[in-house]
C-alpha atoms as a PDB file:
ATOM      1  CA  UNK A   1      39.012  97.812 -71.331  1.00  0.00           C
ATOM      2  CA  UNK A   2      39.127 100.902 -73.228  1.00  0.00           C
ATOM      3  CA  UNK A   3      42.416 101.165 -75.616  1.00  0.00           C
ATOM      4  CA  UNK A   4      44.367 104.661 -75.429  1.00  0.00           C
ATOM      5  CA  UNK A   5      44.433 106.659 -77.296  1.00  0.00           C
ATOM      6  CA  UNK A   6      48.160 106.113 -78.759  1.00  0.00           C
ATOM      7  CA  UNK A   7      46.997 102.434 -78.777  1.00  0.00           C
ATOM      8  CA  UNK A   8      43.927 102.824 -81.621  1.00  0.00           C
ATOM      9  CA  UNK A   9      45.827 102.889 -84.752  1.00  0.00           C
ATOM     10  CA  UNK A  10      47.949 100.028 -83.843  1.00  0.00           C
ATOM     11  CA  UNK A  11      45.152  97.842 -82.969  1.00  0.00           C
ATOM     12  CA  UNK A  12      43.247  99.234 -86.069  1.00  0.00           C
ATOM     13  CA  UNK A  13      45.653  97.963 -88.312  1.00  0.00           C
ATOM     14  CA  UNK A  14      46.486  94.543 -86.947  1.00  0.00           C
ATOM     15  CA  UNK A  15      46.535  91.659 -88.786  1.00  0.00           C
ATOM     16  CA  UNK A  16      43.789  91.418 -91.302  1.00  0.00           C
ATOM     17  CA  UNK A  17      40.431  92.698 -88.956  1.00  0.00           C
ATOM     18  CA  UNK A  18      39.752  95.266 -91.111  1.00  0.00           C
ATOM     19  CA  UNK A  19      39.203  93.118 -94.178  1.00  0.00           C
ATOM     20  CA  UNK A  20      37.123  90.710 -92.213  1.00  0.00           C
ATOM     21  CA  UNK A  21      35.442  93.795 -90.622  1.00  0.00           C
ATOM     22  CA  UNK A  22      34.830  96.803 -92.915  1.00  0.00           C
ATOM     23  CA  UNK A  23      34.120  99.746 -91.812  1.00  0.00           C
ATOM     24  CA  UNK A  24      34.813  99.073 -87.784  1.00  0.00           C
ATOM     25  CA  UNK A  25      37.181 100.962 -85.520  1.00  0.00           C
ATOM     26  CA  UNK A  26      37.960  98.985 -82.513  1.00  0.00           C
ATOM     27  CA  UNK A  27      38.261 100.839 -79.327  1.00  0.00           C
ATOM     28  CA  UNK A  28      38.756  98.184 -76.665  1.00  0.00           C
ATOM     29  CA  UNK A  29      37.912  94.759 -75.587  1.00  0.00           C
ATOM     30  CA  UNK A  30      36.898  92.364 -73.094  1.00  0.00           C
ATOM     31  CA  UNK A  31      40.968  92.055 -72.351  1.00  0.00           C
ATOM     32  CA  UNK A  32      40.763  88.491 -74.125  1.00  0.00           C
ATOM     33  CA  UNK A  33      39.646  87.509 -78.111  1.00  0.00           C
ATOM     34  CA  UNK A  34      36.700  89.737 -78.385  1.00  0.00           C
ATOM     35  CA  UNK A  35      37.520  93.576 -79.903  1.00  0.00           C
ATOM     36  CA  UNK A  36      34.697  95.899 -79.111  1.00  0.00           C
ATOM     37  CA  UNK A  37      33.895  97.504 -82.421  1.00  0.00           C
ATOM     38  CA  UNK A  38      31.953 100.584 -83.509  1.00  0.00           C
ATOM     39  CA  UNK A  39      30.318  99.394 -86.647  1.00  0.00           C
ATOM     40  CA  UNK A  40      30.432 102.275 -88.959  1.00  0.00           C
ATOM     41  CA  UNK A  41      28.258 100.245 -91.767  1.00  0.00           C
ATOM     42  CA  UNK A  42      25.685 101.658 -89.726  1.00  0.00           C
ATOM     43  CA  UNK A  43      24.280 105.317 -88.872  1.00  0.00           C
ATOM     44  CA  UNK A  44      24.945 105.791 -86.038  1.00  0.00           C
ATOM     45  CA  UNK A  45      27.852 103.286 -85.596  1.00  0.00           C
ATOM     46  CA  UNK A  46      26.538 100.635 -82.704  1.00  0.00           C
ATOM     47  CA  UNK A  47      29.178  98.972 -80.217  1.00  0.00           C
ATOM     48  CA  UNK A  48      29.773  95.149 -81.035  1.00  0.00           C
ATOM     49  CA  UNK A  49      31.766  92.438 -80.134  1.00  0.00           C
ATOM     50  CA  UNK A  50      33.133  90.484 -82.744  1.00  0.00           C
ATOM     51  CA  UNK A  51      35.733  87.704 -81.669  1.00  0.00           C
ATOM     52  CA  UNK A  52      39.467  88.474 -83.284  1.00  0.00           C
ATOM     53  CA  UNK A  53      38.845  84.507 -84.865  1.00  0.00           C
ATOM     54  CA  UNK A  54      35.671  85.589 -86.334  1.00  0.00           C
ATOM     55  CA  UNK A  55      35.778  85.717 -90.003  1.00  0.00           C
ATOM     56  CA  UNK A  56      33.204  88.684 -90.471  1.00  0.00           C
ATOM     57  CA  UNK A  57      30.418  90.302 -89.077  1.00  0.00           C
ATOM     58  CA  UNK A  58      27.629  87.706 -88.714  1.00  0.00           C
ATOM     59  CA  UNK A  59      29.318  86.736 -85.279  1.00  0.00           C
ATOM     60  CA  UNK A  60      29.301  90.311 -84.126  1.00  0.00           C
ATOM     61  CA  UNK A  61      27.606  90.531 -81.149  1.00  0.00           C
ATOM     62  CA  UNK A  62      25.765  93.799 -80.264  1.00  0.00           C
ATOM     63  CA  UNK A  63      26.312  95.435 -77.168  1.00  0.00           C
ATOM     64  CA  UNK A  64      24.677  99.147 -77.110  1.00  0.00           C
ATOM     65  CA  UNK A  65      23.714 101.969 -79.791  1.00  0.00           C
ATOM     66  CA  UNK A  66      26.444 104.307 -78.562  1.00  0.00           C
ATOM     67  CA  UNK A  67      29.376 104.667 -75.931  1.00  0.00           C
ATOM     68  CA  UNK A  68      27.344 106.387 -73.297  1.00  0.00           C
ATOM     69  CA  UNK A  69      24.601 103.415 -73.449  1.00  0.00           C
ATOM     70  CA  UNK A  70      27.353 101.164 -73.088  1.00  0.00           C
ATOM     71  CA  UNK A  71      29.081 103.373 -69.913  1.00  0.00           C
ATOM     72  CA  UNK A  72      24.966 103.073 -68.379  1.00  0.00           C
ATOM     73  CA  UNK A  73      24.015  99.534 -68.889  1.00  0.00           C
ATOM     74  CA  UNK A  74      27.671  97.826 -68.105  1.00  0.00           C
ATOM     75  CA  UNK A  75      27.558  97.849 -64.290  1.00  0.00           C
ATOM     76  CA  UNK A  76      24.223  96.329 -64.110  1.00  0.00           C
ATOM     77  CA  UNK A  77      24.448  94.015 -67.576  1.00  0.00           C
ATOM     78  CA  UNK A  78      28.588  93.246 -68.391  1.00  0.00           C
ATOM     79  CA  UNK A  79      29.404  91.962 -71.580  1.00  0.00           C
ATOM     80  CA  UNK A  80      26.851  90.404 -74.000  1.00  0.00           C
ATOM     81  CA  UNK A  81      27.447  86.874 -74.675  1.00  0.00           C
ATOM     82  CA  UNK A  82      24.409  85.919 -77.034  1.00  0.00           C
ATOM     83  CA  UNK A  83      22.252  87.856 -78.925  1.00  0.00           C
ATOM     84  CA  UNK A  84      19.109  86.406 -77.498  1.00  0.00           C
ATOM     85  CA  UNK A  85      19.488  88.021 -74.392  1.00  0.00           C
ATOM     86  CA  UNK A  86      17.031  91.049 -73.530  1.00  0.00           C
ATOM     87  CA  UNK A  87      18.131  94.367 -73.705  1.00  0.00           C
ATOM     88  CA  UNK A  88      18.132  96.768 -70.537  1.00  0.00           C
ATOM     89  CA  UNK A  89      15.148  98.508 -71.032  1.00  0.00           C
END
């Protein structure tokens, strides 16, 4: 799911994410733990996944190198689970 727009500073600023998470602006989730996460540590900011339990990035699991990829590969892929699996090519 894909938070609105009213929704983003809210989620932004729960609890403590954003010091376990510098840098990241969630935009949605998986509608249960996992935030999805532009990673702005990087240029350009990939999509992750990092759990809300997680205690920083090392757990972030990568999901596509922009929204659009994301949008593409979902239907056929869903959610990324590990980081060993391939990606679409």
């Amino acid at each position: 799911m894909i938070n609105a727009i009213a929704e983003l500073i809210e989620v932004n600023e729960a609890g403590d994410f954003q010091e376990h998470f510098p840098g990241s602006v969630v935009i949605g989730g998986d509608g249960s733990r996992e935030m999805l996460t532009y990673d702005f540590r990087q240029e350009p900011p990939p999509l992750v996944l990092p759990g809300i339990s997680a205690q920083d990035w090392s757990s972030a699991i990568h999901q596509a190198t922009s929204f659009s990829a994301l949008l593409e590969q979902f239907p056929e892929t869903g959610w990324k689970w590990d980081e060993s699996e391939p990606s679409p090519s």
